[in-house]
Protein backbone atom coordinates (compact mmCIF):
# COMPACT_ATOMS: atom_id res chain seq x y z
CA UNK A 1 26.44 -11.16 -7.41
CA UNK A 2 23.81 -12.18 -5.16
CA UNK A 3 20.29 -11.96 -5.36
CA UNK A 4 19.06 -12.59 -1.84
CA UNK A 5 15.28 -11.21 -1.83
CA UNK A 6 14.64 -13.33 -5.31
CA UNK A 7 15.89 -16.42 -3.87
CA UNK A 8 13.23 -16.68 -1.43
CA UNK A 9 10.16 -18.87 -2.01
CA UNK A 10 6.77 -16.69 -1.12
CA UNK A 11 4.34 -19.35 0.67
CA UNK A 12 0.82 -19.38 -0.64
CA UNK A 13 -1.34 -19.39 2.54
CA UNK A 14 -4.79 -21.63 2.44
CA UNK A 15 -7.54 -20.37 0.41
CA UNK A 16 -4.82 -18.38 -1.96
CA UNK A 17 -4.44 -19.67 -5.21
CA UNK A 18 -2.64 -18.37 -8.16
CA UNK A 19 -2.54 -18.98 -12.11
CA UNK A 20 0.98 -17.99 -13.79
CA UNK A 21 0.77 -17.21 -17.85
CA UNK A 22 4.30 -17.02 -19.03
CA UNK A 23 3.17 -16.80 -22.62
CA UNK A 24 6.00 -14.86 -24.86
CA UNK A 25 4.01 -12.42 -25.55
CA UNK A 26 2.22 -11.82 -22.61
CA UNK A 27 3.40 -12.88 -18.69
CA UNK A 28 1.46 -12.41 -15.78
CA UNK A 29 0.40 -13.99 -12.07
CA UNK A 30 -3.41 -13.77 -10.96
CA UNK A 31 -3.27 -14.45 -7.39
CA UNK A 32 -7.04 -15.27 -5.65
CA UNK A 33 -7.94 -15.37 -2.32
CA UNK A 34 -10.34 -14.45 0.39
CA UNK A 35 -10.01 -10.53 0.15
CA UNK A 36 -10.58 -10.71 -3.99
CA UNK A 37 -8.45 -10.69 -6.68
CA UNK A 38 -5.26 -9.06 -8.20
CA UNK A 39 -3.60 -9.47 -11.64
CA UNK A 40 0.54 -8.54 -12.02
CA UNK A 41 2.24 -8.32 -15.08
CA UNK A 42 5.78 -10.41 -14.79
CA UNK A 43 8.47 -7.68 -16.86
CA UNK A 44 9.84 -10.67 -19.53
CA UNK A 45 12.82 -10.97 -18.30
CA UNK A 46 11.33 -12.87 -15.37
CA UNK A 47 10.02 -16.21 -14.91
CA UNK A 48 8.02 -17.50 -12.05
CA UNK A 49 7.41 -20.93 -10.83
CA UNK A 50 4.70 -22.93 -8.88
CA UNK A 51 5.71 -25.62 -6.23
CA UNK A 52 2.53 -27.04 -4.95
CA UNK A 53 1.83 -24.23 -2.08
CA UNK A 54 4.86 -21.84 -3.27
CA UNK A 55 5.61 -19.79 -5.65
CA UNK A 56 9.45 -19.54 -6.82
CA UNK A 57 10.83 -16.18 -8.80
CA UNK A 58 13.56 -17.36 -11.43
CA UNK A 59 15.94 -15.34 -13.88
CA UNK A 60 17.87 -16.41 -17.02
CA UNK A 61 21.05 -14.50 -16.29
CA UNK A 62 23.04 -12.21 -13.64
CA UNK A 63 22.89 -8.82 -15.83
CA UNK A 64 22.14 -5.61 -13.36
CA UNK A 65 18.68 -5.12 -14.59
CA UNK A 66 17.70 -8.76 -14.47
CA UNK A 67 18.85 -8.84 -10.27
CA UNK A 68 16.83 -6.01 -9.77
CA UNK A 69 13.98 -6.93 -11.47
CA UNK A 70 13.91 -10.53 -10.12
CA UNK A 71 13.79 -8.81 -6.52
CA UNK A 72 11.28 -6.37 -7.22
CA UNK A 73 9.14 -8.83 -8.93
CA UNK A 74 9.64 -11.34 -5.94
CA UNK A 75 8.50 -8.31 -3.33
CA UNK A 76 5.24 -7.17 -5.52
CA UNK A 77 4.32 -10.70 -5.97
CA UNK A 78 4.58 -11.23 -1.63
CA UNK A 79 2.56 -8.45 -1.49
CA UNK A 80 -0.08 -9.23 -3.76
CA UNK A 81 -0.16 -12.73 -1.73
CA UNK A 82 -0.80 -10.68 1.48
CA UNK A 83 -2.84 -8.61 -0.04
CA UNK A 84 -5.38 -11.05 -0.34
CA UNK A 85 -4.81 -12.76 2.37
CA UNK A 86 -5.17 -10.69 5.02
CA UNK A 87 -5.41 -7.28 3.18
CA UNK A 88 -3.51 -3.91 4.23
CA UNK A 89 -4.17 -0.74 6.52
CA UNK A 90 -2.68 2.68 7.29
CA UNK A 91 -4.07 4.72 9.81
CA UNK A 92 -4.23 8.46 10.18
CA UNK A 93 -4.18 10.71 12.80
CA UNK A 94 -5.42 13.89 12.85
CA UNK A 95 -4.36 16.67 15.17
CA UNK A 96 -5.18 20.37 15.47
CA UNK A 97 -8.47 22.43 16.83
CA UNK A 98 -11.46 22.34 15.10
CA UNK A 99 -9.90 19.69 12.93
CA UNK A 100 -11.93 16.51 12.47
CA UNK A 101 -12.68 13.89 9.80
CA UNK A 102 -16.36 11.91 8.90
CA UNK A 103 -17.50 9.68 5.92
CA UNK A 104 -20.35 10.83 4.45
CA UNK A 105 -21.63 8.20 1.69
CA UNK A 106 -18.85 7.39 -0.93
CA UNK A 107 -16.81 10.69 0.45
CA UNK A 108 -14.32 11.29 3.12
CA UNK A 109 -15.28 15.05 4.48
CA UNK A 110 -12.25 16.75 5.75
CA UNK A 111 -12.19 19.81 8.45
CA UNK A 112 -8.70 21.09 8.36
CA UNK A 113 -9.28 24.65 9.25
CA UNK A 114 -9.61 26.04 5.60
CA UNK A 115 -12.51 28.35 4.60
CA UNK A 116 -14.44 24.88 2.89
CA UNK A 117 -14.14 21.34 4.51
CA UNK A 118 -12.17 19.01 1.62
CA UNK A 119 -14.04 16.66 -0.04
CA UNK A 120 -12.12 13.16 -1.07
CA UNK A 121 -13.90 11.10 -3.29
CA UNK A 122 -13.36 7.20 -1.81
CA UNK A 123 -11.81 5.18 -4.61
CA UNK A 124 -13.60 1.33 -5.12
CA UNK A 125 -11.91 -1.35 -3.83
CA UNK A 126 -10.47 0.76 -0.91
CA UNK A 127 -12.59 1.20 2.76
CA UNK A 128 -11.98 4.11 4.31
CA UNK A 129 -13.50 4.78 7.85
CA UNK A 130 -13.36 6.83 10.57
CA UNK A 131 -13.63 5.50 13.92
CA UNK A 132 -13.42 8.80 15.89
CA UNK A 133 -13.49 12.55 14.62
CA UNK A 134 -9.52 12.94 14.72
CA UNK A 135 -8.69 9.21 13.27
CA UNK A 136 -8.94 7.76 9.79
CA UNK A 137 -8.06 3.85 8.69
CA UNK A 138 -7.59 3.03 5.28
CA UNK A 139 -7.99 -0.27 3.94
CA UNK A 140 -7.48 -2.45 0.86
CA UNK A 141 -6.18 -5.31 -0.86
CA UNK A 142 -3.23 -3.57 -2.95
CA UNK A 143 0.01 -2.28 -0.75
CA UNK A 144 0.69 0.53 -3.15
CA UNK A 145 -3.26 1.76 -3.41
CA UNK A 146 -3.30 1.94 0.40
CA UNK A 147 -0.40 3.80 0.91
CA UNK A 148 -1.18 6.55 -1.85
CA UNK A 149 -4.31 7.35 -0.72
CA UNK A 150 -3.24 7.74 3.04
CA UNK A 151 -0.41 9.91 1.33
CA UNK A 152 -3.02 12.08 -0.65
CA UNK A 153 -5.18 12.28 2.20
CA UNK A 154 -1.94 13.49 4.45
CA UNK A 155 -1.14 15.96 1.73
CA UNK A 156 -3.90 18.09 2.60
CA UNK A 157 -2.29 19.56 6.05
CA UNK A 158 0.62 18.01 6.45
CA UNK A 159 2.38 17.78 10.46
CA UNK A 160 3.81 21.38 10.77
CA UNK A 161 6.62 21.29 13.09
CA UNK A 162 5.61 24.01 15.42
CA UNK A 163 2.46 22.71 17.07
CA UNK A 164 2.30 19.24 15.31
CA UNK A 165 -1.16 20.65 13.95
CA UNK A 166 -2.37 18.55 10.67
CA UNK A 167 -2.20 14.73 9.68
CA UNK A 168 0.03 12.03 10.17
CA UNK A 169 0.07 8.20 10.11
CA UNK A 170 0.06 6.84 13.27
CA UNK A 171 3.08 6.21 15.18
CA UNK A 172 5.01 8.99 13.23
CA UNK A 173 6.58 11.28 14.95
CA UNK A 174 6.86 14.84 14.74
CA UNK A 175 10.12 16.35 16.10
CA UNK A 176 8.65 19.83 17.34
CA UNK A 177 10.83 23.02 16.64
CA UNK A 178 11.23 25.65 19.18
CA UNK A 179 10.14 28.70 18.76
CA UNK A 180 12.02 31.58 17.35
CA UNK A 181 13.35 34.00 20.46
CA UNK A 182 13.96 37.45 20.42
């Protein structure tokens, strides 16, 4: 069986370093660059390698759990690299009357047409901002981080499919129902 995602080398860009511990006991990859810092734990089946500017994922044997593994590893690690590199971003867009969004201090102040505007507290190492009243970018170093919070934050009026009222990332799109007919 193949492993075609593992086999690829992930390029460290300039100004990202990293510093692999594959210690029995304990494995892991600190990756450093420009946006800050991120530490990853390498599951022990996994070993990973450093080639000058590259980084190399490698495995012991073909077992199921060790191809998967070696793939997922390989992806998190890219990620991390890009991470904080360039850093990721999800944007939101809000849509419905009355609706609107502001950041107020360390808080992201929510009007989605309930009886008390939602309060979300903004986590550290995540920037969230809000360019206009019906818009809302968040950004961070860690793939995963970003894309929960922007999930949270869409939980709280999700797109309804009637009159596309509530939040969704931008470029999604709704596919509107029609309306029931007597």
């Amino acid at each position: 069986m193949s492993v075609r995602v593992a086999k690829r080398p992930i390029k460290l860009p300039k100004g990202v370093s990293a510093t692999i511990n594959n210690s029995v006991t304990d494995k892991n990859i600190k990756i450093k660059g420009p946006k800050g810092e991120i530490a990853y734990t390498i599951p022990s089946e996994i070993d990973i390698a450093q080639n000058d500017d590259e980084l190399q994922v490698q495995w012991p044997n073909l077992e199921k759990r060790t191809r998967e593994l070696a793939g997922t590893t390989r992806a998190n690690v890219n990620n991390i690299v890009i991470g904080v590199h360039e850093g990721f971003k999800k944007a939101l867009v809000i849509n419905g009357v009355g609706y609107r969004a502001q950041v107020s201090g360390d808080k992201l102040v929510l009007t989605l047409g309930f009886s008390h505007p939602v309060e979300y507290p903004i986590p550290n190492g995540i920037t969230i901002t809000a360019p206009q009243p019906t818009e809302v970018v968040v950004e961070g170093i860690s793939k995963q981080q970003v894309g929960q919070i922007a999930a949270e934050i869409r939980a709280y009026r999700p797109p309804e499919p009637y009159k596309g009222k509530g939040i969704r990332y931008k470029g999604e799109i709704i596919v509107k129902k029609e309306t029931k007919k007597k």
